[in-house]
Structures are given as C-alpha cells and as structure tokens.
C-alpha atoms as a PDB file:
ATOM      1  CA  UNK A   1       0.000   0.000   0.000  1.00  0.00           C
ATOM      2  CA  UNK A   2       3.023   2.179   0.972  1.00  0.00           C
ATOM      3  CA  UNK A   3       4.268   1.907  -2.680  1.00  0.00           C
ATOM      4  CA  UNK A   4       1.319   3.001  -4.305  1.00  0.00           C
ATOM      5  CA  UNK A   5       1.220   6.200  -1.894  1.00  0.00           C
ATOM      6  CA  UNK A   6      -1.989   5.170  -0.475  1.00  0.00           C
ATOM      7  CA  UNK A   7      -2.949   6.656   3.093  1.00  0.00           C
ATOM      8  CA  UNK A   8      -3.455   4.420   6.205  1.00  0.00           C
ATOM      9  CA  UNK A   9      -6.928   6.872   6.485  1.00  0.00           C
ATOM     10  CA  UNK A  10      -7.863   6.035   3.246  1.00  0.00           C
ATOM     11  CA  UNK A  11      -7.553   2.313   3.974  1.00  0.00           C
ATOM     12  CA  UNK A  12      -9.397   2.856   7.121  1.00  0.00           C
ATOM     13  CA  UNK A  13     -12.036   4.981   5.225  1.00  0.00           C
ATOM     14  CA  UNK A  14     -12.423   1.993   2.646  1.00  0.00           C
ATOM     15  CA  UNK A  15     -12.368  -0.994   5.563  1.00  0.00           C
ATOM     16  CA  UNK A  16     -15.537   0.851   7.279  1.00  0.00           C
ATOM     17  CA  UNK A  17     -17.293   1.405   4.152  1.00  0.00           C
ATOM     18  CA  UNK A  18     -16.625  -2.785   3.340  1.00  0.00           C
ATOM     19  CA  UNK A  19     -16.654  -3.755   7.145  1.00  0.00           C
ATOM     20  CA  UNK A  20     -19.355  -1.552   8.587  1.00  0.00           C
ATOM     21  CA  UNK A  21     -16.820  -0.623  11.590  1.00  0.00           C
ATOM     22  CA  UNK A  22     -14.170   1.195  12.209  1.00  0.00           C
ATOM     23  CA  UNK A  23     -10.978  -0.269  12.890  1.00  0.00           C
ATOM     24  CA  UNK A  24      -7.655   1.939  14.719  1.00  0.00           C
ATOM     25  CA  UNK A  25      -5.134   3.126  12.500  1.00  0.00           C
ATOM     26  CA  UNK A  26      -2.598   0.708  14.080  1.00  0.00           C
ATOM     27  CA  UNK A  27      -4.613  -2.017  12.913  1.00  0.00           C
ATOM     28  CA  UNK A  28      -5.009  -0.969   9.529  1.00  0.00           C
ATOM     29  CA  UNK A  29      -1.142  -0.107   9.516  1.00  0.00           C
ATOM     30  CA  UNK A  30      -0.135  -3.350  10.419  1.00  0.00           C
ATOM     31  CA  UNK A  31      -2.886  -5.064   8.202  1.00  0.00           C
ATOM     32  CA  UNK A  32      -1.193  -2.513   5.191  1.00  0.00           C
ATOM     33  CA  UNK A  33       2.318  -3.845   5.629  1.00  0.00           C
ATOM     34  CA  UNK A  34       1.431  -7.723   5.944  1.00  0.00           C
ATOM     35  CA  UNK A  35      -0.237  -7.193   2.567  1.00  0.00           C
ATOM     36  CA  UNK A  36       2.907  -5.283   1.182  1.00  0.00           C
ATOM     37  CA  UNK A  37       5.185  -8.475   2.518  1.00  0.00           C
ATOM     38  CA  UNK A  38       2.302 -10.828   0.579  1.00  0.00           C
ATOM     39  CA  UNK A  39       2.255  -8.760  -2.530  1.00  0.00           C
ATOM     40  CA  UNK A  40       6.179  -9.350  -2.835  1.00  0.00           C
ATOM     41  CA  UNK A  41       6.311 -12.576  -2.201  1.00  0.00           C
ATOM     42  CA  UNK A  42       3.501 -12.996  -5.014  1.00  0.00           C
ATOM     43  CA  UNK A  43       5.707 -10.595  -7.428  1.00  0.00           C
ATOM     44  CA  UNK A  44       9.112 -13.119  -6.598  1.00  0.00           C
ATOM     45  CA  UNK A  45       7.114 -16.381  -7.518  1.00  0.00           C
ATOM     46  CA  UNK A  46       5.474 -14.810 -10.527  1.00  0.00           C
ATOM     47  CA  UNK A  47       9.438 -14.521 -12.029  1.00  0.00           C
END
C-alpha cells in the first residue's frame, strides 16, 4: 500500500465502508504492511 502512496486513512475509510466498523489506525497499519510483505512474495514467484 506504501508503494502506491496510499494513506493508512484512506484504507481505514475503505475498511468501514466494506466492514461496517471502524478499525484503529494501528490495525489498519499493520494489516497494510502484511499485505505489502504478501504482494512481494507474489511478485518473486510470478518470475
């Protein structure tokens, strides 16, 4: 999420609008960087 410059409050914005609660900016931090970790893993096995 970091690389494509987008906000930890937009991701919380987006996760209340799909989740119907709000979740702590912590949270959604954390949540941000384990998908960042997945998304390279996924870019390494795709070469």
């Amino acid at each position: 999420m970091v690389l494509q410059g987008v906000s930890t409050r937009k991701v919380e914005e987006v996760t209340e609008m799909l989740c119907g609660r709000q979740f702590s900016a912590s949270l959604v931090s954390h949540l941000c960087k384990q998908m960042d970790g997945a998304r390279e893993v996924a870019a390494l096995a795709a070469d």
